[in-house]
C-alpha atoms as a PDB file:
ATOM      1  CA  UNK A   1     -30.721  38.579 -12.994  1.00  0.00           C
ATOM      2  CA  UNK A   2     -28.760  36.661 -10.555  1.00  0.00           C
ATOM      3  CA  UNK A   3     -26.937  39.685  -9.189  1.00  0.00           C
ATOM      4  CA  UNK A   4     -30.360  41.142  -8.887  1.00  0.00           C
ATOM      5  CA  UNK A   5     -31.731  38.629  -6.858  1.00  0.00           C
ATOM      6  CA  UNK A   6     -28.421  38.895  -4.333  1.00  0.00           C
ATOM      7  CA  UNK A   7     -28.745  42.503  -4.060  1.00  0.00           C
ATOM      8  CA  UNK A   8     -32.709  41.745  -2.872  1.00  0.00           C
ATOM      9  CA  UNK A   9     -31.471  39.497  -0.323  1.00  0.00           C
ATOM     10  CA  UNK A  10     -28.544  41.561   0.614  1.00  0.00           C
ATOM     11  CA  UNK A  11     -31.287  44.840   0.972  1.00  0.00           C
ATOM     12  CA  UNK A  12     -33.227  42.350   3.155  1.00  0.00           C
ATOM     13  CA  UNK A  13     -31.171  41.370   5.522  1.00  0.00           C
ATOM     14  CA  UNK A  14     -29.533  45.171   6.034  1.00  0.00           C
ATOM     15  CA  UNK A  15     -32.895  46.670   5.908  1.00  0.00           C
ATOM     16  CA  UNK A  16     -36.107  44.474   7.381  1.00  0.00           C
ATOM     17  CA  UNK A  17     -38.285  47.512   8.582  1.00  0.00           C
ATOM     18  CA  UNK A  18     -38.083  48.897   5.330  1.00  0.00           C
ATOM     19  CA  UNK A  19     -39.049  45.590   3.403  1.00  0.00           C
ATOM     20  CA  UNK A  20     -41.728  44.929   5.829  1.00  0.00           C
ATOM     21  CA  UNK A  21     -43.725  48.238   5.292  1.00  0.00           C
ATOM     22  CA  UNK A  22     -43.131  47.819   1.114  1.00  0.00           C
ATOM     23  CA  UNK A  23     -44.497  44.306   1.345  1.00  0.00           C
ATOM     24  CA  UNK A  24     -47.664  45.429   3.069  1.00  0.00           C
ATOM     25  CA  UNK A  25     -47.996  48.242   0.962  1.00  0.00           C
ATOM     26  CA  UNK A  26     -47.745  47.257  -2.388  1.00  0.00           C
ATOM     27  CA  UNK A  27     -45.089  44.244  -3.048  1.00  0.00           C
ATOM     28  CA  UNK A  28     -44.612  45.593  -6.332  1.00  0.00           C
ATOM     29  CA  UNK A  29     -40.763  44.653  -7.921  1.00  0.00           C
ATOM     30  CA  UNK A  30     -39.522  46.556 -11.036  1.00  0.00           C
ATOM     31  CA  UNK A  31     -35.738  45.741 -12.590  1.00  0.00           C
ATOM     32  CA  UNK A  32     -34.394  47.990 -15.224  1.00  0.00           C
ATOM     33  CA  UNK A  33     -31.439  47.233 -17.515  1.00  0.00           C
ATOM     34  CA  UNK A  34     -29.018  50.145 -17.553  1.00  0.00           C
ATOM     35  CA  UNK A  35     -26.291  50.169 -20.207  1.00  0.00           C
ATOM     36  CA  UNK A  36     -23.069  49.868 -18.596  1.00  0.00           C
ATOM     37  CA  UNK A  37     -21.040  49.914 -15.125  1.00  0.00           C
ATOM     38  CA  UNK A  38     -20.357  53.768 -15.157  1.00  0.00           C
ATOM     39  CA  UNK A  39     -24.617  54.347 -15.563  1.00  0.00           C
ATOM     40  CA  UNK A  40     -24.865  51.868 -12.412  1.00  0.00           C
ATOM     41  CA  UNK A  41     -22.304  54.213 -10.700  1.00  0.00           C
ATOM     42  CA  UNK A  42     -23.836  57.143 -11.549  1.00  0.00           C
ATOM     43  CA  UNK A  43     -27.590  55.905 -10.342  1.00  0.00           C
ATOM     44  CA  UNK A  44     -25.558  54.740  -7.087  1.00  0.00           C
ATOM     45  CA  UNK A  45     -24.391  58.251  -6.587  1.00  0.00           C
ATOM     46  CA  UNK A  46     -27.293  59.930  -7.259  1.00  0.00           C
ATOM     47  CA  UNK A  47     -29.189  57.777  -4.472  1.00  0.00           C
ATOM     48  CA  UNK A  48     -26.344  58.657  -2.478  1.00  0.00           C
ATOM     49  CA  UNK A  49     -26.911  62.197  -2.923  1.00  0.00           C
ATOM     50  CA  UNK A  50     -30.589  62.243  -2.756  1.00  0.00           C
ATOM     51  CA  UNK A  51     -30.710  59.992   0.872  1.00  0.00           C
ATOM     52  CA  UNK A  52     -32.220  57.251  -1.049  1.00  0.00           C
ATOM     53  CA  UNK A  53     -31.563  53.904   0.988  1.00  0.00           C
ATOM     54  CA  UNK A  54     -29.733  51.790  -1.551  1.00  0.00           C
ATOM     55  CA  UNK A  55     -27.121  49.064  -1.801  1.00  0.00           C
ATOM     56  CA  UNK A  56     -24.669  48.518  -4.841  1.00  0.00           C
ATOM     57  CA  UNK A  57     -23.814  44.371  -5.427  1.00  0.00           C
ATOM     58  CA  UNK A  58     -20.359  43.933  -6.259  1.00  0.00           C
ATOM     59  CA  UNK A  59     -19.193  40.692  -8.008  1.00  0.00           C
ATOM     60  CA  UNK A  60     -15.381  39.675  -7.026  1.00  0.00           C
ATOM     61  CA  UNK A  61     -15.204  37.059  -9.402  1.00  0.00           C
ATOM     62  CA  UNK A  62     -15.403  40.043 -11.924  1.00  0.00           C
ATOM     63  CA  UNK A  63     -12.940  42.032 -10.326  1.00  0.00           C
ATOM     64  CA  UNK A  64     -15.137  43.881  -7.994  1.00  0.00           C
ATOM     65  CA  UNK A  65     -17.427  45.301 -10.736  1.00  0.00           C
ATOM     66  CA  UNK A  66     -20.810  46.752  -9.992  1.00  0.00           C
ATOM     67  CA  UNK A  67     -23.789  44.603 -11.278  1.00  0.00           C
ATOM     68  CA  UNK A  68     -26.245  45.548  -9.730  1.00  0.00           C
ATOM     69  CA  UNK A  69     -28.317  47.951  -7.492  1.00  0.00           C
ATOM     70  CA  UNK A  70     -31.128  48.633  -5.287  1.00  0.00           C
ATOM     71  CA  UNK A  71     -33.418  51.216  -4.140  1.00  0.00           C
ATOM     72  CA  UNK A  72     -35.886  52.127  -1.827  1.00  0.00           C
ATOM     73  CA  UNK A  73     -39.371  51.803  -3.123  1.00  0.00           C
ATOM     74  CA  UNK A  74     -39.905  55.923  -3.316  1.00  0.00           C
ATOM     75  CA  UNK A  75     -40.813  58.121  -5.620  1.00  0.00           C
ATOM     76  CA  UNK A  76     -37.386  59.089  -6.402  1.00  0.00           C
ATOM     77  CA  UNK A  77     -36.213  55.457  -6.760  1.00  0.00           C
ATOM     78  CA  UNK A  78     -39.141  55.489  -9.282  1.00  0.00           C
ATOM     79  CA  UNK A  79     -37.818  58.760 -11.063  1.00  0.00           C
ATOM     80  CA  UNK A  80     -33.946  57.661 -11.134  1.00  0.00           C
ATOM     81  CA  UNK A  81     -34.799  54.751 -12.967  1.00  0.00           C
ATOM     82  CA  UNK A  82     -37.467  56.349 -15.711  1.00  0.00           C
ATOM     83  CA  UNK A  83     -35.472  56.563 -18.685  1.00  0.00           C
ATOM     84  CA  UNK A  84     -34.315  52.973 -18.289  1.00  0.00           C
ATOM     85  CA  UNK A  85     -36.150  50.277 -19.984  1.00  0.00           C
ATOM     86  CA  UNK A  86     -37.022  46.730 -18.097  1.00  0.00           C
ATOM     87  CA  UNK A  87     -34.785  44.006 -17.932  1.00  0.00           C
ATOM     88  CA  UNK A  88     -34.862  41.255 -20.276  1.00  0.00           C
ATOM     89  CA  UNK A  89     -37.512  43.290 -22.473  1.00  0.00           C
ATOM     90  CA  UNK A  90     -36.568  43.397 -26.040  1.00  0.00           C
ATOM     91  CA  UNK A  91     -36.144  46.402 -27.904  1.00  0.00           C
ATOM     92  CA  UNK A  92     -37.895  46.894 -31.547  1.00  0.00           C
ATOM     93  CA  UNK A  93     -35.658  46.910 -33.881  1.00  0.00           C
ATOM     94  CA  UNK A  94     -36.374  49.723 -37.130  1.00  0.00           C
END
């Protein structure tokens, strides 16, 4: 969640205009766990490839590894991250 919150700060300070309109227009947050570095990679690509405004966190105490992205609030930021479940939400267990 930590790497979350730097990538929010990160997206805030590269992109005020767009954080302005979001907060007046609906202030809504959403963070989804994904499984692994590679499905973070992939979501970065595809935002790269679809002109979403995004920005991938990078942690160099692990070696450069991805941790964490965000997105746009858009319809296809909502869409990209649809088959993900929250963070921190538990999953039921058969």
């Amino acid at each position: 969640m930590a790497q979350a919150f730097h990538a929010g700060i990160d997206f805030t300070l590269k992109h005020p205009g767009l954080i302005d309109s979001w907060h007046l227009a609906s202030n809504n947050v959403v963070i989804v766990g994904v499984p692994d570095e590679a499905a973070l990679l992939a979501l970065d690509g595809l935002a790269y490839s679809l002109n979403v405004t995004h920005l991938l966190v990078t942690e160099p105490d692990l070696g450069d590894q991805a941790t964490a992205l965000i997105l746009e609030p858009s319809l296809f930021a909502k869409r990209m991250c649809s088959d993900f479940p929250l963070a921190l939400k538990e999953v039921a267990v058969a």
